[in-house]
N, C-alpha and C. Protein backbone atom coordinates (compact mmCIF):
# COMPACT_ATOMS: atom_id res chain seq x y z
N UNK A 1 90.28 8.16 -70.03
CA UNK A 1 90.65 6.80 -70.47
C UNK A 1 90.92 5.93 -69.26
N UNK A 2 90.43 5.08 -69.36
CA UNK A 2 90.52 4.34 -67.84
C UNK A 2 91.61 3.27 -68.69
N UNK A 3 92.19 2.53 -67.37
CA UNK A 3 93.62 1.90 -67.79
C UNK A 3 94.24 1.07 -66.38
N UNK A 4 94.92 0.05 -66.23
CA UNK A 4 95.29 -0.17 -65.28
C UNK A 4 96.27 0.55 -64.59
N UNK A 5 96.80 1.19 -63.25
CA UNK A 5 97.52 2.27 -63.41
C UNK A 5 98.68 1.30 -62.93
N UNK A 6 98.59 0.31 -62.20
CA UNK A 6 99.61 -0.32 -61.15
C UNK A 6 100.49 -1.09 -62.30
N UNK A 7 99.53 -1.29 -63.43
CA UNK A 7 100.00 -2.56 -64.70
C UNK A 7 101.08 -1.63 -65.70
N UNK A 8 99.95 -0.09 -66.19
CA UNK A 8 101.10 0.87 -66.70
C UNK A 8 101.24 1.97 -66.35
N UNK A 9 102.09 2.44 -67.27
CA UNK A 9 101.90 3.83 -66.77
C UNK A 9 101.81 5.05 -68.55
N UNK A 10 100.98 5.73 -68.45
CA UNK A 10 100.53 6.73 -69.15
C UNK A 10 101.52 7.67 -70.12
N UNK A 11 102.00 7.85 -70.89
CA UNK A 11 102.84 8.97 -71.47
C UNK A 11 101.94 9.59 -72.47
N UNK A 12 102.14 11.05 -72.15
CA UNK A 12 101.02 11.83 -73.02
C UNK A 12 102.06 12.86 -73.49
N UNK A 13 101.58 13.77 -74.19
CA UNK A 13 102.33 15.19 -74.86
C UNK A 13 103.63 16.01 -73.49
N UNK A 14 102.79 15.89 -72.39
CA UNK A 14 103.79 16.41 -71.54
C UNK A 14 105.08 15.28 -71.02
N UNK A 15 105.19 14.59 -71.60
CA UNK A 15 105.94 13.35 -71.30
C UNK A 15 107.68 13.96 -71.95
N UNK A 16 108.90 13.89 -71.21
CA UNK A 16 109.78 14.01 -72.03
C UNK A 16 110.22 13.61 -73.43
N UNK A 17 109.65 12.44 -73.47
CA UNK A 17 109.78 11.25 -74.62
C UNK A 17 108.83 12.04 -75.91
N UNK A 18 107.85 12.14 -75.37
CA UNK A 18 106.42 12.89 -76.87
C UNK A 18 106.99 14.15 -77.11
N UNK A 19 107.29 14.85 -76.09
CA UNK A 19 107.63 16.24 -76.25
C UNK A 19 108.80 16.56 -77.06
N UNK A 20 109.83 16.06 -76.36
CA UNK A 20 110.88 16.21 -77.23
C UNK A 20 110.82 15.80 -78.76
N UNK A 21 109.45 15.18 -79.39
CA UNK A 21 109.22 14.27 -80.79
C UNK A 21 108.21 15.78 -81.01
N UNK A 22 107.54 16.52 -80.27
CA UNK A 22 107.15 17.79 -80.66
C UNK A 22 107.65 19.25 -80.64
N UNK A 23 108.31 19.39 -80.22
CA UNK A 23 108.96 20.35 -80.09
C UNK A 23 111.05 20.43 -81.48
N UNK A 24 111.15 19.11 -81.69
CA UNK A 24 112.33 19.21 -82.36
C UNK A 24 111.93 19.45 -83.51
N UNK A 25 112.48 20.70 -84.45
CA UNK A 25 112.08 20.97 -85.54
C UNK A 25 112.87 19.95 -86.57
N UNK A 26 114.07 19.45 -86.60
CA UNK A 26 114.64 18.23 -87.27
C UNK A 26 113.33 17.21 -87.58
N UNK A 27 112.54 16.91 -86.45
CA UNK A 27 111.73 16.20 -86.77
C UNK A 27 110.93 16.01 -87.63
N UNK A 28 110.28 17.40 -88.27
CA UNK A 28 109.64 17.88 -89.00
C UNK A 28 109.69 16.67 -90.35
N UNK A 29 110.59 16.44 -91.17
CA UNK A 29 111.06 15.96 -92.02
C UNK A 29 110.65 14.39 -91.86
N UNK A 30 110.78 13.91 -90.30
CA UNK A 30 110.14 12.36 -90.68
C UNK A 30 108.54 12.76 -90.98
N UNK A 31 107.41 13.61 -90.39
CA UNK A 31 105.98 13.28 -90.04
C UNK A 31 105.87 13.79 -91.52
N UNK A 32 106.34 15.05 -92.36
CA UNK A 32 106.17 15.23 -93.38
C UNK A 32 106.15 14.23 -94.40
N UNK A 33 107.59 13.99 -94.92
CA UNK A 33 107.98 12.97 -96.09
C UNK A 33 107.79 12.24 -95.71
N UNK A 34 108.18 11.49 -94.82
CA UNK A 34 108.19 9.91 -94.27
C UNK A 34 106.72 9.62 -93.86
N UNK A 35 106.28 10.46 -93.45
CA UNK A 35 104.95 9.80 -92.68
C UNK A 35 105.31 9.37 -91.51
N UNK A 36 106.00 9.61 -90.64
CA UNK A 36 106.75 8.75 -89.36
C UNK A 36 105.98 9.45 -88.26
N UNK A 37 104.88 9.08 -87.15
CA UNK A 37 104.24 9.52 -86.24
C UNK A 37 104.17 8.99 -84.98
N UNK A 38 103.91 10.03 -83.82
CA UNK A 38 103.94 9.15 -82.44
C UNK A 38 102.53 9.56 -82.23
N UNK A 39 101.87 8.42 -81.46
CA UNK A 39 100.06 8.83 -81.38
C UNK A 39 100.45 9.61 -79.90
N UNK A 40 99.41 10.33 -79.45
CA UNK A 40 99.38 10.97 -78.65
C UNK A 40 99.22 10.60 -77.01
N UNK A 41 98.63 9.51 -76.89
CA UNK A 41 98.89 8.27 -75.48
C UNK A 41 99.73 7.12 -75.87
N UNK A 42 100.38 7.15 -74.56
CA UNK A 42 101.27 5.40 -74.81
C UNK A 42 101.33 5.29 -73.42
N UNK A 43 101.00 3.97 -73.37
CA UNK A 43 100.81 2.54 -72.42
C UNK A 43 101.90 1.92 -71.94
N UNK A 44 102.57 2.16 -71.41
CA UNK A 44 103.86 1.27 -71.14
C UNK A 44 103.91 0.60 -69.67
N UNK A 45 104.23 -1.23 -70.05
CA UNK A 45 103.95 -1.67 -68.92
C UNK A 45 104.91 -2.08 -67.69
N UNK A 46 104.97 -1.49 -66.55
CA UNK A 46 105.65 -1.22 -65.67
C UNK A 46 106.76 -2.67 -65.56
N UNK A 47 105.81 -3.30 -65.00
CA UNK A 47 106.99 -4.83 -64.32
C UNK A 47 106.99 -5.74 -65.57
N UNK A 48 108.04 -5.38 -66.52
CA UNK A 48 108.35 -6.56 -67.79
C UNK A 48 109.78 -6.25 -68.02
N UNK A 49 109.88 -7.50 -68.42
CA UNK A 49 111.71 -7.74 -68.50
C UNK A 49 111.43 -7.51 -70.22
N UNK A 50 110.88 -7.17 -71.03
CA UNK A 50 110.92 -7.16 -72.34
C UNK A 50 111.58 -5.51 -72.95
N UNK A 51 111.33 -5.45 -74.39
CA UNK A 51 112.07 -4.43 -74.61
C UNK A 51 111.56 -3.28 -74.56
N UNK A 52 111.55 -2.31 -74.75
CA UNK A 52 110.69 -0.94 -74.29
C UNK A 52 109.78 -0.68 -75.59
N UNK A 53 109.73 -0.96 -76.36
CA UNK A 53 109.17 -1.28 -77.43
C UNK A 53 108.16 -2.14 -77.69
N UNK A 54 108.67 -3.43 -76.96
CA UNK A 54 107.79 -4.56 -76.89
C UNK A 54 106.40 -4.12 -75.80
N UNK A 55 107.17 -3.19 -74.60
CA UNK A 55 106.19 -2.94 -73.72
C UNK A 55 105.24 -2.15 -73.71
N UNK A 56 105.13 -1.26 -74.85
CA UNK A 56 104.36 0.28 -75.34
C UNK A 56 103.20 -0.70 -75.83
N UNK A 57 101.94 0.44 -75.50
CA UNK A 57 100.59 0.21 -76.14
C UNK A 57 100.16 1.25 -76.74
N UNK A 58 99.12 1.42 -77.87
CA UNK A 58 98.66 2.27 -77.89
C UNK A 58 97.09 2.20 -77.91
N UNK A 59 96.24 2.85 -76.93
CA UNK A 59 95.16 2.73 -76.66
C UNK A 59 94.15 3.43 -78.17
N UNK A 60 93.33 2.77 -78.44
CA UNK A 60 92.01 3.42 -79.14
C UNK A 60 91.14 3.95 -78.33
N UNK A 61 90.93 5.68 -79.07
CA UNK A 61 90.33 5.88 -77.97
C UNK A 61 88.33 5.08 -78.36
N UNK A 62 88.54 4.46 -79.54
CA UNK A 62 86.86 4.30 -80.36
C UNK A 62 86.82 3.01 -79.31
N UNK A 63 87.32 2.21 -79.55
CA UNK A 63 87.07 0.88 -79.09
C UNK A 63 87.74 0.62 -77.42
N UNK A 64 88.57 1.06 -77.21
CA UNK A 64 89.06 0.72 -76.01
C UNK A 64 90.61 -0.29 -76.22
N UNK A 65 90.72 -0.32 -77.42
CA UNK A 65 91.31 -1.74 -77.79
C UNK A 65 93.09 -1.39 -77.16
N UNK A 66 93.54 -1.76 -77.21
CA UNK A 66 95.19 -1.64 -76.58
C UNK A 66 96.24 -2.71 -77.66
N UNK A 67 96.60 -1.61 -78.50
CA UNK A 67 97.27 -2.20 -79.64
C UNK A 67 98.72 -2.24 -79.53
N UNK A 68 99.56 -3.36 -79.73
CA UNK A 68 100.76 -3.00 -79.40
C UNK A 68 101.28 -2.06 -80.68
N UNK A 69 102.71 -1.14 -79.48
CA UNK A 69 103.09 -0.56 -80.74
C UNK A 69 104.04 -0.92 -81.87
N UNK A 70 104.44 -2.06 -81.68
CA UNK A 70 105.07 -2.34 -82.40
C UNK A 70 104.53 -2.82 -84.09
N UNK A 71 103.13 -2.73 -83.94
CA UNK A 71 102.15 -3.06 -84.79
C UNK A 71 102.85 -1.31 -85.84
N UNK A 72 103.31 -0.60 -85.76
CA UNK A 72 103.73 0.58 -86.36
C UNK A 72 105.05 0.96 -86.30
N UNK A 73 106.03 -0.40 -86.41
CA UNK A 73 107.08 -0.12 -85.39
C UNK A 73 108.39 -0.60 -87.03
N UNK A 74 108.56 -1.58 -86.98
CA UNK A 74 109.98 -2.04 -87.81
C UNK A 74 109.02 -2.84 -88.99
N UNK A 75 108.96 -2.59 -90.51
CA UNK A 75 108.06 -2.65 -91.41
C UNK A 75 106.65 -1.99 -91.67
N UNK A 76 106.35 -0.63 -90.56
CA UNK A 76 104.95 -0.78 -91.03
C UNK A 76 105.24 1.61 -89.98
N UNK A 77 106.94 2.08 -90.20
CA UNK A 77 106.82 3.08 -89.44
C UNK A 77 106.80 4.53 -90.01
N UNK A 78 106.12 3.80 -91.56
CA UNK A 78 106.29 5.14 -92.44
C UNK A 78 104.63 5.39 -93.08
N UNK A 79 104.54 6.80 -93.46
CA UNK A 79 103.56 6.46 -94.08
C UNK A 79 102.33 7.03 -93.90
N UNK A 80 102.21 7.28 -92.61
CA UNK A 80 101.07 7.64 -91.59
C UNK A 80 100.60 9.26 -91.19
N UNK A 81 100.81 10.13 -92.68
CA UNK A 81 100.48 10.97 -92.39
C UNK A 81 99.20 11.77 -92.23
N UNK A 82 98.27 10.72 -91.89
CA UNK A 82 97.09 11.22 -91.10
C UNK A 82 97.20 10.67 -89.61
N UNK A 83 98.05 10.30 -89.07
CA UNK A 83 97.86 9.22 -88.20
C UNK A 83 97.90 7.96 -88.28
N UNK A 84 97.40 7.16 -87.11
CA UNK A 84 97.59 5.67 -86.65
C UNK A 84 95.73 5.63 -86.88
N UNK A 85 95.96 4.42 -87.55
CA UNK A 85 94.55 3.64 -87.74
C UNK A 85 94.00 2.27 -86.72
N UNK A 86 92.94 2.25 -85.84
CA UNK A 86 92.90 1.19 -85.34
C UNK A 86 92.72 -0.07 -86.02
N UNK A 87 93.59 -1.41 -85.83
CA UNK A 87 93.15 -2.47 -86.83
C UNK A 87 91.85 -3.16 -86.38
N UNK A 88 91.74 -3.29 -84.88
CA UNK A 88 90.15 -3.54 -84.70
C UNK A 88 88.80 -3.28 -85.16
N UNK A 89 88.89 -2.11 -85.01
CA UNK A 89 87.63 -0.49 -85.40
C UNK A 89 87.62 0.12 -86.26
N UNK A 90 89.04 0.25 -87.26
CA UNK A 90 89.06 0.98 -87.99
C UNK A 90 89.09 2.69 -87.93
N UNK A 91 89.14 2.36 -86.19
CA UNK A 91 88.95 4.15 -86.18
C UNK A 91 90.47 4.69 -86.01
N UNK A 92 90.40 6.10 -86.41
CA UNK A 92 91.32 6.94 -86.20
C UNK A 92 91.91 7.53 -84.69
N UNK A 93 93.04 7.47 -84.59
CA UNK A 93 93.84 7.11 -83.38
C UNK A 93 94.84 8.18 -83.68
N UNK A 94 94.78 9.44 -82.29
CA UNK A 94 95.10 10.71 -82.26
C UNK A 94 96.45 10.84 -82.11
N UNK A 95 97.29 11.09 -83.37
CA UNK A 95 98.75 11.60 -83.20
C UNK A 95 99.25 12.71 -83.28
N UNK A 96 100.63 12.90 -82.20
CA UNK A 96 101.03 13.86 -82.03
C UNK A 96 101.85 14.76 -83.48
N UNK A 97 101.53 16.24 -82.94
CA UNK A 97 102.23 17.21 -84.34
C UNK A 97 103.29 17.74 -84.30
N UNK A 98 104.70 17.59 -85.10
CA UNK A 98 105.42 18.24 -84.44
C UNK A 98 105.15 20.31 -84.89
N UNK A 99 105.99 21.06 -84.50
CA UNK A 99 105.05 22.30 -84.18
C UNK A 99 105.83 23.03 -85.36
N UNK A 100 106.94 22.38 -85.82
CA UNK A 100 107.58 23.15 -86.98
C UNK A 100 106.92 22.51 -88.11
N UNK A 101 106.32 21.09 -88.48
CA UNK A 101 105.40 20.00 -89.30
C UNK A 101 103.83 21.45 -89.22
N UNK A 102 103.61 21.90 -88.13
CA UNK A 102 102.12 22.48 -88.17
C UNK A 102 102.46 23.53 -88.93
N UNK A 103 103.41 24.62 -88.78
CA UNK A 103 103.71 25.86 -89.44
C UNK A 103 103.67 25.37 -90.54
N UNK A 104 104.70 24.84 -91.13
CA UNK A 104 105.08 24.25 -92.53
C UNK A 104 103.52 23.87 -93.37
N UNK A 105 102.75 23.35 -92.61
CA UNK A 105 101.32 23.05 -93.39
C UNK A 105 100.53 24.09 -93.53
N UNK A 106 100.66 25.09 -92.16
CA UNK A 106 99.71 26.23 -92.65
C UNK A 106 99.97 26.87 -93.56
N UNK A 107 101.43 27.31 -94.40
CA UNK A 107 102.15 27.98 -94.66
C UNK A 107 101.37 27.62 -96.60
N UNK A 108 102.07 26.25 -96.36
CA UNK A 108 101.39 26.00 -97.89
C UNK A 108 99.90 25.37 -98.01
N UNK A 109 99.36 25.54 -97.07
CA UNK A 109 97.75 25.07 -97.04
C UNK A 109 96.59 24.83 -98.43
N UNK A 110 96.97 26.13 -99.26
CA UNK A 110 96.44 26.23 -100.62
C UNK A 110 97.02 24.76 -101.04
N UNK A 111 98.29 24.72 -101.00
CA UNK A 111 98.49 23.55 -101.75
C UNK A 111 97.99 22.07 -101.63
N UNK A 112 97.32 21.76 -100.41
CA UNK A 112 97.30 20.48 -100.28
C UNK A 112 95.73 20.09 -99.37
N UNK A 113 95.35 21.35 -99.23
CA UNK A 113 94.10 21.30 -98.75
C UNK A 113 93.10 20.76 -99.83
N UNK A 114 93.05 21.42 -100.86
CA UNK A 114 91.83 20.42 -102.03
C UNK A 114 92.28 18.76 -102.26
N UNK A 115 93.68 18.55 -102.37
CA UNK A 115 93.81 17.34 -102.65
C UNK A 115 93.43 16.19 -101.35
N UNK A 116 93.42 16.80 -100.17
CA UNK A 116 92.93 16.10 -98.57
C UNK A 116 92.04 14.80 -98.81
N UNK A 117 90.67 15.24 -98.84
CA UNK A 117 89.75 14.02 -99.18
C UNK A 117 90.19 12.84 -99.97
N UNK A 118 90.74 13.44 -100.67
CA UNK A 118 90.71 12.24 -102.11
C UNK A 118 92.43 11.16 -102.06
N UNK A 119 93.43 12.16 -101.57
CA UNK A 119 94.20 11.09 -100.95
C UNK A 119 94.23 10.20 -99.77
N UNK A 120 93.18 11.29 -98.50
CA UNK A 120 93.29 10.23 -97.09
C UNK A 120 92.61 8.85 -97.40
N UNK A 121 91.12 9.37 -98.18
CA UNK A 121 90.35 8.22 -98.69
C UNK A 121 91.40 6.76 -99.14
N UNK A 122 92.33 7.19 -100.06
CA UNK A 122 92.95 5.98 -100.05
C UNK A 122 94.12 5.86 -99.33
N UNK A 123 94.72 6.17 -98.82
CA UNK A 123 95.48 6.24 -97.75
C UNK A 123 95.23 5.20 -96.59
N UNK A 124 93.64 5.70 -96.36
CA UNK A 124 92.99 5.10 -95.18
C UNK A 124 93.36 3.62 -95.92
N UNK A 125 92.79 3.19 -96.60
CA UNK A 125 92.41 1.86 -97.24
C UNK A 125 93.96 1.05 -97.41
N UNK A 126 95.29 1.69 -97.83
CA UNK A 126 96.41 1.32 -97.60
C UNK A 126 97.15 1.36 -96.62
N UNK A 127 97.20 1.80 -95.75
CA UNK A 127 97.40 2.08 -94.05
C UNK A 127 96.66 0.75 -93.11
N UNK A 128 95.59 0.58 -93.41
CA UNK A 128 94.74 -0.50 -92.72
C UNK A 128 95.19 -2.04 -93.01
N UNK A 129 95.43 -2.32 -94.10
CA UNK A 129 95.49 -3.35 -94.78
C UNK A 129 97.01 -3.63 -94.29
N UNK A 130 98.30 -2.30 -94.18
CA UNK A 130 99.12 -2.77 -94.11
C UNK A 130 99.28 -2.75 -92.49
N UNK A 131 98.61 -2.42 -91.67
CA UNK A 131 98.48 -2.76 -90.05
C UNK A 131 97.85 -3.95 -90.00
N UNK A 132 96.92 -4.38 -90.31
CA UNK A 132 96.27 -5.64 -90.31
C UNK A 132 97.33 -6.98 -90.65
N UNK A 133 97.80 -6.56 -91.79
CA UNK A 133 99.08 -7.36 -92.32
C UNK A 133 100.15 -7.91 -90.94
N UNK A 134 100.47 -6.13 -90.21
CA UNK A 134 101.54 -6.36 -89.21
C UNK A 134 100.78 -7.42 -87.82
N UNK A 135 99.75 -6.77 -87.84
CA UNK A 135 98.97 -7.65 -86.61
C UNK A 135 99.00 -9.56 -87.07
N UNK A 136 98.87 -9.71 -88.11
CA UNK A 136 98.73 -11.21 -88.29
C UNK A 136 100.33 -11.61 -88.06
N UNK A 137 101.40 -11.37 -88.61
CA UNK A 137 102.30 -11.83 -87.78
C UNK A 137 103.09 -12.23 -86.90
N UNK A 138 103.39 -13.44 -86.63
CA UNK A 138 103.36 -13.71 -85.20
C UNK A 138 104.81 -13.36 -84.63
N UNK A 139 104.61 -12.92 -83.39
CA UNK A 139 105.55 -11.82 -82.58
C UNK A 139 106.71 -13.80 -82.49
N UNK A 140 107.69 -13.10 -82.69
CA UNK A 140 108.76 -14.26 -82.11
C UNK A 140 109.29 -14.21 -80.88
N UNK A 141 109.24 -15.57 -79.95
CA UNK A 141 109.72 -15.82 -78.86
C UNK A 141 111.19 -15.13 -78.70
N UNK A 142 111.41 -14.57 -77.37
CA UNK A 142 112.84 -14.37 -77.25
C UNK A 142 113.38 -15.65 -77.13
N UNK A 143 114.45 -15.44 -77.56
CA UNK A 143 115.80 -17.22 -77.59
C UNK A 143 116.68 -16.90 -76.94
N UNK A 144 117.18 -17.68 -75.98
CA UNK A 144 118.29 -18.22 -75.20
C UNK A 144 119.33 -18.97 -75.82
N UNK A 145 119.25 -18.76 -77.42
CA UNK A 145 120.73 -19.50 -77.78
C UNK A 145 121.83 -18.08 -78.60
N UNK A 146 120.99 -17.19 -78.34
CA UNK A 146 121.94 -16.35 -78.53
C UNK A 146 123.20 -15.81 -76.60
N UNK A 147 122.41 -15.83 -76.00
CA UNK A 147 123.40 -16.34 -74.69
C UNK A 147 124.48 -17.59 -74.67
N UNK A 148 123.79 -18.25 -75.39
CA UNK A 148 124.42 -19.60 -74.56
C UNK A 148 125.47 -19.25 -75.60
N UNK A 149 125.50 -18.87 -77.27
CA UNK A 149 126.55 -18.75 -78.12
C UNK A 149 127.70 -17.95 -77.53
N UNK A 150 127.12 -16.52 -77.28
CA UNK A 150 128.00 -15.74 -76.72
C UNK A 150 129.13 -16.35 -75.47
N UNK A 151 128.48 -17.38 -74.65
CA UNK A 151 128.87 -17.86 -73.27
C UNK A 151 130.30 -18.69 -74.21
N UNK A 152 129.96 -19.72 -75.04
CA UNK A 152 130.73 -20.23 -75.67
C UNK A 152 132.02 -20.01 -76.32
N UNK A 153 131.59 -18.77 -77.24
CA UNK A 153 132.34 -17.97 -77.33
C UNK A 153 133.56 -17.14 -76.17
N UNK A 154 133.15 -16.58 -75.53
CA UNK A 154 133.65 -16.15 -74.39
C UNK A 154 134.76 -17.30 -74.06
N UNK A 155 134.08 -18.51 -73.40
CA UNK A 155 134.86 -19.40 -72.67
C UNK A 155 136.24 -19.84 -73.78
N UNK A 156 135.77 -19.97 -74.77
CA UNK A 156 136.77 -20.36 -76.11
C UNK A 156 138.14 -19.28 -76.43
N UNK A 157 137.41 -18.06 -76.27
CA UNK A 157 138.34 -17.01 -76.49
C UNK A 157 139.96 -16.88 -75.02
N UNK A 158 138.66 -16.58 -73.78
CA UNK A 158 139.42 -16.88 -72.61
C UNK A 158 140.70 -18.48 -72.58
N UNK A 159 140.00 -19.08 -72.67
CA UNK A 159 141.01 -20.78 -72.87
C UNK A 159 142.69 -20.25 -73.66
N UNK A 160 142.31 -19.64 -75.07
CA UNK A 160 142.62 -19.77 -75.74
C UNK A 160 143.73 -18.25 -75.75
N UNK A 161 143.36 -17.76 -74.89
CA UNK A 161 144.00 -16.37 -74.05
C UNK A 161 145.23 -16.69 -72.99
N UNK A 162 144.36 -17.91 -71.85
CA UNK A 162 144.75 -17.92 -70.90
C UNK A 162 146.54 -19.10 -71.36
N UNK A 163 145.69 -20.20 -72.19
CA UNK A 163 146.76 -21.20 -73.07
C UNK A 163 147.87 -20.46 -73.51
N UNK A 164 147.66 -19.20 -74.54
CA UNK A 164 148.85 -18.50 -74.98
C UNK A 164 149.72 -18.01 -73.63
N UNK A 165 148.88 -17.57 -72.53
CA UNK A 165 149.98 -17.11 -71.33
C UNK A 165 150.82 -17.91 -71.15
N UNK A 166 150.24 -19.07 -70.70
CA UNK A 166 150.81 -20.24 -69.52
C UNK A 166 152.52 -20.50 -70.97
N UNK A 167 151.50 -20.80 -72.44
CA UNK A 167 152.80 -21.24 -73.52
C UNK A 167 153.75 -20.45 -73.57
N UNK A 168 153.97 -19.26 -73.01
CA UNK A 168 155.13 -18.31 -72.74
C UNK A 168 156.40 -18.68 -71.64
N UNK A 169 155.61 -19.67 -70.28
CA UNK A 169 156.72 -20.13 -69.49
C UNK A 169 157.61 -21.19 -70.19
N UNK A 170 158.06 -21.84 -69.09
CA UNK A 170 158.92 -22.83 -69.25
C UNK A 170 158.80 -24.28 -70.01
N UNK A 171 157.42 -24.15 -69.10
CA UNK A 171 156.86 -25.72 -69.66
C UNK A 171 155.22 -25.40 -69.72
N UNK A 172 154.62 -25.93 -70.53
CA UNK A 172 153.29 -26.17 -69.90
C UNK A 172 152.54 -27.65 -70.04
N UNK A 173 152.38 -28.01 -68.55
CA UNK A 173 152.07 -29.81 -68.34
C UNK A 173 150.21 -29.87 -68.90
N UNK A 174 150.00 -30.61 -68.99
CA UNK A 174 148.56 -31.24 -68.85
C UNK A 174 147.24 -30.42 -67.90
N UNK A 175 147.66 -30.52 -66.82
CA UNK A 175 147.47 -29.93 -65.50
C UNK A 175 147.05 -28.78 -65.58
N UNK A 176 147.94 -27.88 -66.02
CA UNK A 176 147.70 -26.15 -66.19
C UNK A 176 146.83 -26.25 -67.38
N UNK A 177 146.67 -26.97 -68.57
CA UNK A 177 145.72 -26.66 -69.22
C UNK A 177 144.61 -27.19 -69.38
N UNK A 178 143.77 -28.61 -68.67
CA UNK A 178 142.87 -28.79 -67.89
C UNK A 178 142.39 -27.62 -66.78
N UNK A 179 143.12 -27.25 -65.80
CA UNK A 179 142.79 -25.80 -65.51
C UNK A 179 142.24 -25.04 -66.02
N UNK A 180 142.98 -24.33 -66.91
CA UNK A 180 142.44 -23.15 -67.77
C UNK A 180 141.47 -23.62 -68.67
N UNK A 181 141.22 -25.09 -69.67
CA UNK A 181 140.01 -24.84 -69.74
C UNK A 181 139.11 -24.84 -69.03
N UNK A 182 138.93 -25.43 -67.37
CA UNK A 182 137.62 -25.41 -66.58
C UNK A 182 137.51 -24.15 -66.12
N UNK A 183 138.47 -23.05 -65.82
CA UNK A 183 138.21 -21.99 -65.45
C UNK A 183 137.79 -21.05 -66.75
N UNK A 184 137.90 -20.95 -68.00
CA UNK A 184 137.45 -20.36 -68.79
C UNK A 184 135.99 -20.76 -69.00
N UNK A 185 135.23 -21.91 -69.20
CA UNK A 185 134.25 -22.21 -68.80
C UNK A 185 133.39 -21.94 -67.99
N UNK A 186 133.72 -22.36 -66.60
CA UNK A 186 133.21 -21.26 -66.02
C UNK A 186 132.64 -19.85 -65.78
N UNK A 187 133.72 -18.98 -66.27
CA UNK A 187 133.52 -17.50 -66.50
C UNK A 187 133.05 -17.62 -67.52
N UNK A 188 132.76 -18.59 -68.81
CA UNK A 188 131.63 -18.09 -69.83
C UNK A 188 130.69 -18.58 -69.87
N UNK A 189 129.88 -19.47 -68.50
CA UNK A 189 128.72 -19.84 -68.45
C UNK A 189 128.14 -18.14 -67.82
N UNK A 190 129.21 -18.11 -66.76
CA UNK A 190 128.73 -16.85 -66.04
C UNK A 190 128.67 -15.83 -66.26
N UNK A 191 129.38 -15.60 -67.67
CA UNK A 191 128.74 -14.40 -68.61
C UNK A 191 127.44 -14.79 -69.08
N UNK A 192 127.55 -15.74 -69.72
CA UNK A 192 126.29 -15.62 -70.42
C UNK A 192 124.98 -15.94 -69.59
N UNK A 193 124.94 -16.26 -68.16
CA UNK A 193 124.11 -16.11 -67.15
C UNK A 193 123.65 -14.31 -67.03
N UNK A 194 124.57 -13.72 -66.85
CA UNK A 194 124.77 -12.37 -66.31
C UNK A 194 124.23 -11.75 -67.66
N UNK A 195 124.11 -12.10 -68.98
CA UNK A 195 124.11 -11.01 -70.29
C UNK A 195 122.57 -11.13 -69.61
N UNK A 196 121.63 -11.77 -69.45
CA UNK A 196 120.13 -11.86 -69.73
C UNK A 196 119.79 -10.20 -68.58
N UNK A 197 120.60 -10.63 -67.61
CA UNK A 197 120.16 -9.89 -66.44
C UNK A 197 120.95 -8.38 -66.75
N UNK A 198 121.67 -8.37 -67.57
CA UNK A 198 122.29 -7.18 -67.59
C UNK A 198 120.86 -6.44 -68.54
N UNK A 199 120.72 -7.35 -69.87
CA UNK A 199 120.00 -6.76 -70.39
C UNK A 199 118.09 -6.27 -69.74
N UNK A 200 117.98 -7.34 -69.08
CA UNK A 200 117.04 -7.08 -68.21
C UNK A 200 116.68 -5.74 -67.59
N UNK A 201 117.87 -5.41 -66.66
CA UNK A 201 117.90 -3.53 -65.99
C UNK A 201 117.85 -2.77 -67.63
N UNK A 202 118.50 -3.20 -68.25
CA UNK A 202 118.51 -1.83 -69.14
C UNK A 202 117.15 -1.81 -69.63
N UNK A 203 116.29 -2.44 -69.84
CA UNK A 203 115.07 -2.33 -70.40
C UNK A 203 114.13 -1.84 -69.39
N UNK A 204 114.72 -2.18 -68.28
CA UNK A 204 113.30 -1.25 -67.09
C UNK A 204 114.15 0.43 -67.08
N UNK A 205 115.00 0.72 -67.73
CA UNK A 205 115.21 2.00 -67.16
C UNK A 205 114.24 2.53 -68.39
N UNK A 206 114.02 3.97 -67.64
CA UNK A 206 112.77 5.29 -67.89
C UNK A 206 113.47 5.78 -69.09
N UNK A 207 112.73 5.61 -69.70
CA UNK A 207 113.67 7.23 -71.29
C UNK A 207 112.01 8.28 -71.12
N UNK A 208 111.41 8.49 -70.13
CA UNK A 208 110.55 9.90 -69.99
C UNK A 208 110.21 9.98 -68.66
């Protein structure tokens, strides 16, 4: 699979992240009932301040196409127990098994082997329609007024912290509480400067 390497970087079965989703027998229970699957390559792109989620791809291997994953992600992460369907191509897109999910199938094989054809057939056809669905929706901008609220907040709380101190002395003039509100202000612009960037590192750190 050719890929940009400098843009991402590759996670396959030997990856901590896939592995540990193959090897945990707990797991068993989402790929079964749920239909809940991880495809077997993911794309994740190195230099982005976005969420680790937002940054995953998953490559086709039919078309070449690079689908985000979130296209299978929050409304669309159940279900998929043949796999991930490409919405481009329509082709089938190779997911991982977990290894207690493989026993468990060989085990009752009689049972569900004749019925195969005749449910994937429609499966396929409801799986597609509802990826296609997820792809037409449009991804929402991150917002900056959830910072600026928090900042507000903050500064309001602090004021209103710092006010109860000072109302404990003797007196409190004009002066001291002009103060304390510009200094609470302050420290909650500069939180809410600092939340973007805090959240920023946490999204470049590695989970494989």
């Amino acid at each position: 699979m050719q890929y940009d390497q400098d843009k991402y970087r590759l996670l396959t079965h030997n990856s901590p992240q896939l592995l540990f989703w193959a090897v945990n027998p707990l797991l068993a229970f989402n790929e079964l009932i749920l239909g809940q699957r991880l495809p077997q390559k993911i794309l994740v792109e190195r230099h982005s301040g976005q969420a680790l989620l937002a940054r995953q791809f998953v490559p086709c291997p039919h078309c070449n196409a690079l689908n985000p994953a979130k296209l299978w992600g929050k409304g669309n992460a159940f279900g998929h127990w043949f796999g991930y369907l490409c919405p481009k191509c329509n082709g089938e897109i190779p997911c991982l098994w977990n290894l207690t999910s493989l026993l468990l199938l060989t085990i009752i094989a009689p049972l569900w082997l004749w019925f195969k054809p005749w449910f994937k057939l429609r499966w396929q056809l409801s799986r597609l329609r509802r990826t296609k669905a997820m792809q037409a929706i449009p991804q929402p901008q991150p917002a900056v007024t959830p910072c600026i609220k928090t900042a507000q907040t903050i500064a309001v709380l602090m004021f209103l912290f710092m006010l109860f101190v000072q109302s404990r002395e003797a007196s409190l003039s004009l002066e001291q509480t002009v103060i304390s509100l510009a200094v609470s202000c302050v420290l909650g612009v500069l939180y809410g400067l600092l939340t973007p960037i805090n959240r920023f590192r946490k999204s470049k750190k590695r989970y494989w």
